[in-house]
C-alpha atoms as a PDB file:
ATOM      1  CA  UNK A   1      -2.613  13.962  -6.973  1.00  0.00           C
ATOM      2  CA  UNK A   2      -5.394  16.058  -5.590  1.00  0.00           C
ATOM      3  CA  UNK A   3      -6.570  13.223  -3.661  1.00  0.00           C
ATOM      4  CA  UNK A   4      -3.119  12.692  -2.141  1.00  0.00           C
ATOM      5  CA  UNK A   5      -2.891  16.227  -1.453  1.00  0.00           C
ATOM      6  CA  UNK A   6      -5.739  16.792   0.321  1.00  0.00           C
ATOM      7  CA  UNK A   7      -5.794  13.399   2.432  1.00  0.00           C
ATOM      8  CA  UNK A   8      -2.120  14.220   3.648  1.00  0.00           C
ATOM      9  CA  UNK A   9      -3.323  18.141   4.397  1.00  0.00           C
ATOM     10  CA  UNK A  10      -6.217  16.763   6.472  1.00  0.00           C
ATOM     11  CA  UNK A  11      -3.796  13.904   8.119  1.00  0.00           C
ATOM     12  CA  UNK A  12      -1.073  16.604   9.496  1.00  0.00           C
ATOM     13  CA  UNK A  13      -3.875  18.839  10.634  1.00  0.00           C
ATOM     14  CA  UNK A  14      -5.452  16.007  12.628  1.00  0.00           C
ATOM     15  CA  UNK A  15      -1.977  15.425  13.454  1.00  0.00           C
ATOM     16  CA  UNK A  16      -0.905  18.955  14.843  1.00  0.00           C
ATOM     17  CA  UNK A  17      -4.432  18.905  16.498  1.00  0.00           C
ATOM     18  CA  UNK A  18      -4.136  16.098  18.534  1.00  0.00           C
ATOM     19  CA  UNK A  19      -0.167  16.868  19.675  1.00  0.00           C
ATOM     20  CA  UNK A  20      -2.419  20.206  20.818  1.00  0.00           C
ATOM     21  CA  UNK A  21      -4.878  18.221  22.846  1.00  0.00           C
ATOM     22  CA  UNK A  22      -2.219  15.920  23.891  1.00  0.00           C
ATOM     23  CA  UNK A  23      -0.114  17.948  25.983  1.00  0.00           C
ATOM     24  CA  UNK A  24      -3.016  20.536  27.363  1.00  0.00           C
ATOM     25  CA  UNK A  25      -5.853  18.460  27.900  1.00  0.00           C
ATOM     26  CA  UNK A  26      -7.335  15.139  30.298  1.00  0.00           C
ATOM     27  CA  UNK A  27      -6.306  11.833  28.753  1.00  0.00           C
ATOM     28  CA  UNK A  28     -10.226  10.845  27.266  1.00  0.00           C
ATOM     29  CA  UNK A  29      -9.327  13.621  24.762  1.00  0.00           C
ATOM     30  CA  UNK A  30      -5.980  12.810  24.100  1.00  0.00           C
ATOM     31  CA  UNK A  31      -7.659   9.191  22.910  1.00  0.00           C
ATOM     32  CA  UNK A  32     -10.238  10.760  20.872  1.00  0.00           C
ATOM     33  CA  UNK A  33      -7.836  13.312  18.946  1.00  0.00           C
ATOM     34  CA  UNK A  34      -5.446  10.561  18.352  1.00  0.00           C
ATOM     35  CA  UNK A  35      -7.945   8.398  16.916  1.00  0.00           C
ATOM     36  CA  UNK A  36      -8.793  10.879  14.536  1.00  0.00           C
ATOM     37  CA  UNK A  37      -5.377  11.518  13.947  1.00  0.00           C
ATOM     38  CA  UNK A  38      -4.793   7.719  12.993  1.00  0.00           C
ATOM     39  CA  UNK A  39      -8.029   7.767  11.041  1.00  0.00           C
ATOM     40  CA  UNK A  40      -6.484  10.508   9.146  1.00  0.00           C
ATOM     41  CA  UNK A  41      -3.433   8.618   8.185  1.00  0.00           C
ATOM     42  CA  UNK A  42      -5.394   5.321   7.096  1.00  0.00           C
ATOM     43  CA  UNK A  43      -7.710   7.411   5.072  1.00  0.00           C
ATOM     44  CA  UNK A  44      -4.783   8.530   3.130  1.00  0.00           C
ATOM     45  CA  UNK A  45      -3.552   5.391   2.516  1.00  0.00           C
ATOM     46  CA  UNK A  46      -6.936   3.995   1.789  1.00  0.00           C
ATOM     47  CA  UNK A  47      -6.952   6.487  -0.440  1.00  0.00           C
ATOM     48  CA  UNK A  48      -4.189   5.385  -2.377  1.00  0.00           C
ATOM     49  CA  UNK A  49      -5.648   2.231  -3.511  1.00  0.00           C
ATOM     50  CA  UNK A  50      -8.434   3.994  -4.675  1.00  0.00           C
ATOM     51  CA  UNK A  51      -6.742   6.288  -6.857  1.00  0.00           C
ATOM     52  CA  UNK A  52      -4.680   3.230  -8.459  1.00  0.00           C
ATOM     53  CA  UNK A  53      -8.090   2.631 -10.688  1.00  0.00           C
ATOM     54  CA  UNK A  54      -8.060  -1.326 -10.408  1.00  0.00           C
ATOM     55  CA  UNK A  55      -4.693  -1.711 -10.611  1.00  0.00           C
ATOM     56  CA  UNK A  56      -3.354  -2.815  -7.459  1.00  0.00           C
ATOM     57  CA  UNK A  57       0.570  -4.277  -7.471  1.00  0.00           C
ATOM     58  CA  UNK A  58       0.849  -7.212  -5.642  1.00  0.00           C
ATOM     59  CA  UNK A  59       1.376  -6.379  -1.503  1.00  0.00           C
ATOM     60  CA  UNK A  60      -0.033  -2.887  -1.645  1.00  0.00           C
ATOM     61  CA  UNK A  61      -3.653  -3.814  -0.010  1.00  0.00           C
ATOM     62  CA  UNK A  62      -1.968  -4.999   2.695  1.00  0.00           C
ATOM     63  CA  UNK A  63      -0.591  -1.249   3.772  1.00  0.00           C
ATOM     64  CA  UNK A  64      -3.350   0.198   4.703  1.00  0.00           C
ATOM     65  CA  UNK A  65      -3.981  -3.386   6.867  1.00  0.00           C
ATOM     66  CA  UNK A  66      -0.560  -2.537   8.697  1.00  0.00           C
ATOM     67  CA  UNK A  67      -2.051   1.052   9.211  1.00  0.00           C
ATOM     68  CA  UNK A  68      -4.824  -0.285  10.396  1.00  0.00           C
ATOM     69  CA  UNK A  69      -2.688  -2.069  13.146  1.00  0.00           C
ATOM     70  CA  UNK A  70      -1.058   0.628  13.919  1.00  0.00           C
ATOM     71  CA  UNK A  71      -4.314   2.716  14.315  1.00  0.00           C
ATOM     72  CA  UNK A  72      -5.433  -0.181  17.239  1.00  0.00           C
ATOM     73  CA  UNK A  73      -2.593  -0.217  18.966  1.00  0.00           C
ATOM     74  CA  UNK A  74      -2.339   3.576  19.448  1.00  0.00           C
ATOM     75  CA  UNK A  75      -6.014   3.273  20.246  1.00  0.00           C
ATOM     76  CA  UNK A  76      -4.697   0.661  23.169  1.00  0.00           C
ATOM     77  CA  UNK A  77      -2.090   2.348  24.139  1.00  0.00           C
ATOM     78  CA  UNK A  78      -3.544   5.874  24.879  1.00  0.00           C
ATOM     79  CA  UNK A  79      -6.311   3.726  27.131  1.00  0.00           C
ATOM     80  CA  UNK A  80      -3.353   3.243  29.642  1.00  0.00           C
ATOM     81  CA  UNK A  81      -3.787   6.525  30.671  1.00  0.00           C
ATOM     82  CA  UNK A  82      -7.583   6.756  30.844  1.00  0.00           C
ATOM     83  CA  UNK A  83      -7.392   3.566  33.001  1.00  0.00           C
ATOM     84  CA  UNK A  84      -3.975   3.387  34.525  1.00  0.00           C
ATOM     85  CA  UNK A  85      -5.119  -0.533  36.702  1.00  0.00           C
ATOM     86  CA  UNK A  86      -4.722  -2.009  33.250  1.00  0.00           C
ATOM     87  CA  UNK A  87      -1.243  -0.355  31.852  1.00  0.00           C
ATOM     88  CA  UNK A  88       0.681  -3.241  32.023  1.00  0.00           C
ATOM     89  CA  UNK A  89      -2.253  -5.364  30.232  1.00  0.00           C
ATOM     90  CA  UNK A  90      -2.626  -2.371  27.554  1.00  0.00           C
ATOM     91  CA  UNK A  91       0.799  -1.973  26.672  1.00  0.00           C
ATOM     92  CA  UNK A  92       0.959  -5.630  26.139  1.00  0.00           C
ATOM     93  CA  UNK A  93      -1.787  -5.293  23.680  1.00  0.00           C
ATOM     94  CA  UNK A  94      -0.233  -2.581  21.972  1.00  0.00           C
ATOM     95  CA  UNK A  95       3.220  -3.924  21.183  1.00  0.00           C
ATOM     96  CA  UNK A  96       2.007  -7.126  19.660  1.00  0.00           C
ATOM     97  CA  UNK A  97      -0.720  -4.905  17.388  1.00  0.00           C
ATOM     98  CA  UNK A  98       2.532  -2.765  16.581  1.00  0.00           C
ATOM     99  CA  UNK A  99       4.252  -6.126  15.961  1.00  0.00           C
ATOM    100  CA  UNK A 100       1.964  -7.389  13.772  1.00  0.00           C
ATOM    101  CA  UNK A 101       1.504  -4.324  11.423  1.00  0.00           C
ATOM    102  CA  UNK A 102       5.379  -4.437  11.017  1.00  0.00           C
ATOM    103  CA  UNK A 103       4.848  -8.223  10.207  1.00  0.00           C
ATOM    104  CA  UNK A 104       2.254  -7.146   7.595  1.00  0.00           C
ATOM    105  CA  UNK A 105       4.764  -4.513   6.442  1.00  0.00           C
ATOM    106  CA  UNK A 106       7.219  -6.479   5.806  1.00  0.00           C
ATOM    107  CA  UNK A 107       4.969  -8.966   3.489  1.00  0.00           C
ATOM    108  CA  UNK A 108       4.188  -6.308   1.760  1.00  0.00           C
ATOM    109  CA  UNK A 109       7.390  -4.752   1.140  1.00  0.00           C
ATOM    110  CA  UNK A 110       8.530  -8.374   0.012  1.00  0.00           C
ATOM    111  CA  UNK A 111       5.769  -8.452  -2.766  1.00  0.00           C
ATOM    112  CA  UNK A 112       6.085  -5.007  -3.989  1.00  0.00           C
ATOM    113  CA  UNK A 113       9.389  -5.002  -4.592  1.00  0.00           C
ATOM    114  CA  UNK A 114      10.930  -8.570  -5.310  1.00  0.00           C
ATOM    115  CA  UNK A 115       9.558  -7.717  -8.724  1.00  0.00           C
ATOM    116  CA  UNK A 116      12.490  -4.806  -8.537  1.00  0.00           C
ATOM    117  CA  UNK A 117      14.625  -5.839  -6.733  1.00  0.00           C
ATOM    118  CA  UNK A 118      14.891  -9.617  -7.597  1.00  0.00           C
ATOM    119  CA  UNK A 119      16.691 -12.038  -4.777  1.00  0.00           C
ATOM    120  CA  UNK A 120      15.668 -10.412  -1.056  1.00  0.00           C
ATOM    121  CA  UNK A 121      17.621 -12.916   0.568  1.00  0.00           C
ATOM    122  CA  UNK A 122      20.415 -11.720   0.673  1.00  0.00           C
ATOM    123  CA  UNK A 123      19.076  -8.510   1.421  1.00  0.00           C
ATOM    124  CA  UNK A 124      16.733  -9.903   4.688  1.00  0.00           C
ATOM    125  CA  UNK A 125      20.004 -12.036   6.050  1.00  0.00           C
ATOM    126  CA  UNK A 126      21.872  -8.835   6.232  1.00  0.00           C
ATOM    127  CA  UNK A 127      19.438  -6.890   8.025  1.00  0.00           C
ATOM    128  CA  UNK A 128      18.596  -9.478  10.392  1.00  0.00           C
ATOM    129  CA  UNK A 129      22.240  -9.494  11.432  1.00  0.00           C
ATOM    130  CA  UNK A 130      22.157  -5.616  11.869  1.00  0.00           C
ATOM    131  CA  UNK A 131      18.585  -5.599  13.667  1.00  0.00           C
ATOM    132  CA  UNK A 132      20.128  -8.237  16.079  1.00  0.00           C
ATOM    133  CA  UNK A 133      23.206  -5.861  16.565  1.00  0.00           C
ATOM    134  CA  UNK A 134      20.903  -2.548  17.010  1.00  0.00           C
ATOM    135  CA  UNK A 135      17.966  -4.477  19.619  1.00  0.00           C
ATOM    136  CA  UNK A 136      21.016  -5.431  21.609  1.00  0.00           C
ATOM    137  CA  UNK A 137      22.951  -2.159  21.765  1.00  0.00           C
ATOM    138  CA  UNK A 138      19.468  -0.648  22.470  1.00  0.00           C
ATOM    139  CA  UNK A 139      18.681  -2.563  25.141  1.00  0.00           C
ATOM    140  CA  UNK A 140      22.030  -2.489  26.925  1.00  0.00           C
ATOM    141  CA  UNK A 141      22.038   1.412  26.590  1.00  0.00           C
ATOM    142  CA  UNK A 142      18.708   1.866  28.203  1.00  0.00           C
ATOM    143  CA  UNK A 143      19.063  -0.626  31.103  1.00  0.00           C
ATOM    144  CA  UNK A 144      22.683  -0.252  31.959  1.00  0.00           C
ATOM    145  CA  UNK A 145      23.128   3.890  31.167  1.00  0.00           C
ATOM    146  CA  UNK A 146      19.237   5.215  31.235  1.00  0.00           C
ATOM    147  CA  UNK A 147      18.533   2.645  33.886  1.00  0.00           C
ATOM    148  CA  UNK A 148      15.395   1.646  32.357  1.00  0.00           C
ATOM    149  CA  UNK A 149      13.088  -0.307  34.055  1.00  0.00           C
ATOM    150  CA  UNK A 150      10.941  -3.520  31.694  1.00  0.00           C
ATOM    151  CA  UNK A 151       9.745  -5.591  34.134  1.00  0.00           C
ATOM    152  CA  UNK A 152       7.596  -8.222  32.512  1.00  0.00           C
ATOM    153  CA  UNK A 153       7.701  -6.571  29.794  1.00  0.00           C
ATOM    154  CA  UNK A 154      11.211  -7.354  28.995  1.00  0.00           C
ATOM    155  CA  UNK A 155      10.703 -10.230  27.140  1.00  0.00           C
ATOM    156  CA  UNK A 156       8.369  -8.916  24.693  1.00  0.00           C
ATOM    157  CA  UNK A 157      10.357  -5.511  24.220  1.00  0.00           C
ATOM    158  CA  UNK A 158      13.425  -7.609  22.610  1.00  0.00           C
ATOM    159  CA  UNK A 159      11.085  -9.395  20.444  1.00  0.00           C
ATOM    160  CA  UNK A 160       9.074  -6.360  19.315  1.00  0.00           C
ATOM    161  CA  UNK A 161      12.429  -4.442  18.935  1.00  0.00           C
ATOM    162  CA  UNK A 162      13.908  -7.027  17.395  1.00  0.00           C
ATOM    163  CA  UNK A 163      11.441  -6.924  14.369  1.00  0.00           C
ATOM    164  CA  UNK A 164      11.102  -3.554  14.260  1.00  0.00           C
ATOM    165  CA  UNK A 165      14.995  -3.095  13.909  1.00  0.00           C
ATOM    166  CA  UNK A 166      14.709  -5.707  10.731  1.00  0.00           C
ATOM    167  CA  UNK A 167      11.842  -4.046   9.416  1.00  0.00           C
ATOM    168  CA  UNK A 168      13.837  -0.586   9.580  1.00  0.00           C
ATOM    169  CA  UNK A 169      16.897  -1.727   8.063  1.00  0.00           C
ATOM    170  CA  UNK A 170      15.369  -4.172   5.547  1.00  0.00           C
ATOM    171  CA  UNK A 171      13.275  -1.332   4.096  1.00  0.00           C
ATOM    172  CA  UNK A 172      16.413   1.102   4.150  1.00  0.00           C
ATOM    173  CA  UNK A 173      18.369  -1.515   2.288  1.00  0.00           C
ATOM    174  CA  UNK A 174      15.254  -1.885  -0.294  1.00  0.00           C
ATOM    175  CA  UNK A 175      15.133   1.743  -0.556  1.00  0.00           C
ATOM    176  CA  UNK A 176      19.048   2.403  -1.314  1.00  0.00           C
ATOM    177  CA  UNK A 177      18.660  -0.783  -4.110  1.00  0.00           C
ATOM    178  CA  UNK A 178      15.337   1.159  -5.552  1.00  0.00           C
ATOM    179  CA  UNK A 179      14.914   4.666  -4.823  1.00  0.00           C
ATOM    180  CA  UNK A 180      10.935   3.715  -5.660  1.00  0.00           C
ATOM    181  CA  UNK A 181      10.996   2.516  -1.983  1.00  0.00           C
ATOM    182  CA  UNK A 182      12.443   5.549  -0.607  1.00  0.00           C
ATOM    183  CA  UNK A 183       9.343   7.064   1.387  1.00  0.00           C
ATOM    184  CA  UNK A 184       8.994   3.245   2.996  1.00  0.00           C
ATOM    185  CA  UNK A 185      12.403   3.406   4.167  1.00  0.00           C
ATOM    186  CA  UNK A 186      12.537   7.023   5.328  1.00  0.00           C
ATOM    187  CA  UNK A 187       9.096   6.136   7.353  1.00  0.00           C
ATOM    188  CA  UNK A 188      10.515   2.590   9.061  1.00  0.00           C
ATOM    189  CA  UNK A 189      13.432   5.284  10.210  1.00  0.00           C
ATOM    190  CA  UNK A 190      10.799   7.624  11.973  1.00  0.00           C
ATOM    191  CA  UNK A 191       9.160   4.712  13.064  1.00  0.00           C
ATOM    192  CA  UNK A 192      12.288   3.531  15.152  1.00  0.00           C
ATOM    193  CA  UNK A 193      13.038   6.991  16.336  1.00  0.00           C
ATOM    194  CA  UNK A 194       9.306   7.117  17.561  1.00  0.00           C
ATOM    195  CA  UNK A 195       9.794   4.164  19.107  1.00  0.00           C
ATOM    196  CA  UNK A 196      13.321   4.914  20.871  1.00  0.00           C
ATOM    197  CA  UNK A 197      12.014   7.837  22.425  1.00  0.00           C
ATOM    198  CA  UNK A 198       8.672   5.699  23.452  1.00  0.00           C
ATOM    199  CA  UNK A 199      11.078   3.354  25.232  1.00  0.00           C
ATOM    200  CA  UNK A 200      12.450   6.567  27.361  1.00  0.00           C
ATOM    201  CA  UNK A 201       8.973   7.535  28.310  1.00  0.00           C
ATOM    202  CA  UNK A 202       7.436   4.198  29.401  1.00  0.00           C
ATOM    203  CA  UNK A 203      10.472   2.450  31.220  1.00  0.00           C
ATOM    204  CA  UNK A 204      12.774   5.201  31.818  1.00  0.00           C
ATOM    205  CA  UNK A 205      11.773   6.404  35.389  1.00  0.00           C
ATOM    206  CA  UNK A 206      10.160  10.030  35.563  1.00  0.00           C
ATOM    207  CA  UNK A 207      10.065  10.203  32.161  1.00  0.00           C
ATOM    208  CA  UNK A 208       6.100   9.186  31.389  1.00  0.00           C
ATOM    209  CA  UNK A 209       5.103  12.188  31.387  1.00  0.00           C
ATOM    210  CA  UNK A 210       8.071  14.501  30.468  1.00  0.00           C
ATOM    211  CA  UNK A 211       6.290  16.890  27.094  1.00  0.00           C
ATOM    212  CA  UNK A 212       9.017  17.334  25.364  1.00  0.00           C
ATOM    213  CA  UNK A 213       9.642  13.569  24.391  1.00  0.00           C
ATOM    214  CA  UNK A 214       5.678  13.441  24.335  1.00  0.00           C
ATOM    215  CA  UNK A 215       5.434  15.848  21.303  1.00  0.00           C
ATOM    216  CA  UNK A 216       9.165  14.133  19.763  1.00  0.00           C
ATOM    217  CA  UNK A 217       7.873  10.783  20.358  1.00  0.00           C
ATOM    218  CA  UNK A 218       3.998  11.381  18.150  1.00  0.00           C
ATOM    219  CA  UNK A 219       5.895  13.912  15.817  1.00  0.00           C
ATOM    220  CA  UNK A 220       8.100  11.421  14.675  1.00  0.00           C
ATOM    221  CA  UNK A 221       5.531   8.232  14.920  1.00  0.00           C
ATOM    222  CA  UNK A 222       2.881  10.380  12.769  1.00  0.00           C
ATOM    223  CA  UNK A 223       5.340  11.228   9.904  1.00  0.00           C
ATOM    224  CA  UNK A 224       6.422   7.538   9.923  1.00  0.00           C
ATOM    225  CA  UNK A 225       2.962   6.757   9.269  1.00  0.00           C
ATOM    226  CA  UNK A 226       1.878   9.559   6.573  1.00  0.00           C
ATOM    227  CA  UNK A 227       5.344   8.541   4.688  1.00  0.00           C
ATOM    228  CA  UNK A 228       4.505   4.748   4.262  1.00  0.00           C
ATOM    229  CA  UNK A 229       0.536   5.900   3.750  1.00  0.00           C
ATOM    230  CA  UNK A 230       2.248   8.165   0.878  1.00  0.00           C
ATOM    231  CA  UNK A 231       3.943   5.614  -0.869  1.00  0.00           C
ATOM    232  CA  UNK A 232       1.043   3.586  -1.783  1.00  0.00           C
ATOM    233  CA  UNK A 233       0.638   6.779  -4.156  1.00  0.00           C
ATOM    234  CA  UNK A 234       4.144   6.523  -5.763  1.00  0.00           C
ATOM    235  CA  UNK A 235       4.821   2.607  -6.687  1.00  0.00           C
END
């Protein structure tokens, strides 16, 4: 427990320190805060396997891999604004490292808690039909009422919503069957609020640099992060 404690202390300090930095300073030290910030929450849930002396449930090595993904892509997508000729190239590179840590995410919710939960079948169809229902309400929202602006990236913004909406709702639905899952769950839900307000900022015209969703949007992506990071503690 003191472990836990003292890895999630030193994550939402890195955390508040970068939001700090973020908002106040030139982007090269917004990069280097938020690295530190996302080393912060893949120490704590490195830390987690440590502290499970040797016994490691199958799936929950491959957390901290997802958090490691996530850790890239912020890395990628904070170079945007350090070298703004190669956004559209960055923000590629982000979503599909984003894409892939829910991918990893997802195998390792499956192997943690089939063992709990038994049949995920049903389960996975159900939330596919809801993510398919949420990615296209999303998207109709922001480009017919926010008049948001993809681009090429259009595409590649249904897809990565797409799994991201299935990875929220799958881990919700996991999480109401076994409250064990319940800090999974709760962090897929930040994630997609993270990622909502992300969608403002980047196709949403005038809105890249508005603070307010700036702070919202890392707030809410950082506790996503520290909740799944903390349940490698708990299962």
């Amino acid at each position: 427990m003191a472990v836990y404690i003292s890895l999630t202390v030193v994550a939402c300090v890195l955390t508040v320190f970068f939001l700090v930095v973020r908002v106040t300073q030139k982007p090269v030290y917004g990069l280097l805060t938020k690295t530190l910030a996302s080393l912060g929450f893949l120490a704590l849930g490195t830390g987690g396997l440590v502290v499970q002396n040797g016994f490691l449930p199958d799936g929950l090595a491959l957390i901290p891999l997802g958090l490691a993904f996530g850790l890239v892509g912020d890395i990628v997508l904070d170079l945007k604004r350090a070298h703004s000729e190669y956004e559209g190239l960055y923000l590629t590179s982000g979503m599909v490292s984003f894409g892939i840590g829910h991918i990893v995410y997802f195998l390792a919710l499956v192997l943690l808690a089939t063992p709990y939960v038994g049949d995920l079948l049903i389960p996975a169809l159900i939330s596919l039909g809801i993510a398919a229902v949420v990615i296209t309400v999303m998207m109709v929202v922001s480009i017919k009422l926010m008049h948001a602006k993809y681009g090429k990236h259009l595409v590649l913004g249904i897809v990565y919503g797409f799994i991201l909406s299935f990875m929220t709702v799958f881990s919700i639905y996991i999480a109401i069957l076994d409250r064990g899952f319940l800090l999974f769950g709760l962090g897929m839900a930040f994630f997609l609020i993270s990622d909502i307000i992300l969608n403002t900022m980047y196709f949403v015209e005038g809105q890249k640099e508005n603070k307010l969703y700036c702070i919202l949007n890392h707030a809410t992506y950082y506790a996503a992060q520290i909740l799944i990071a903390s349940f490698v503690y708990l299962i």
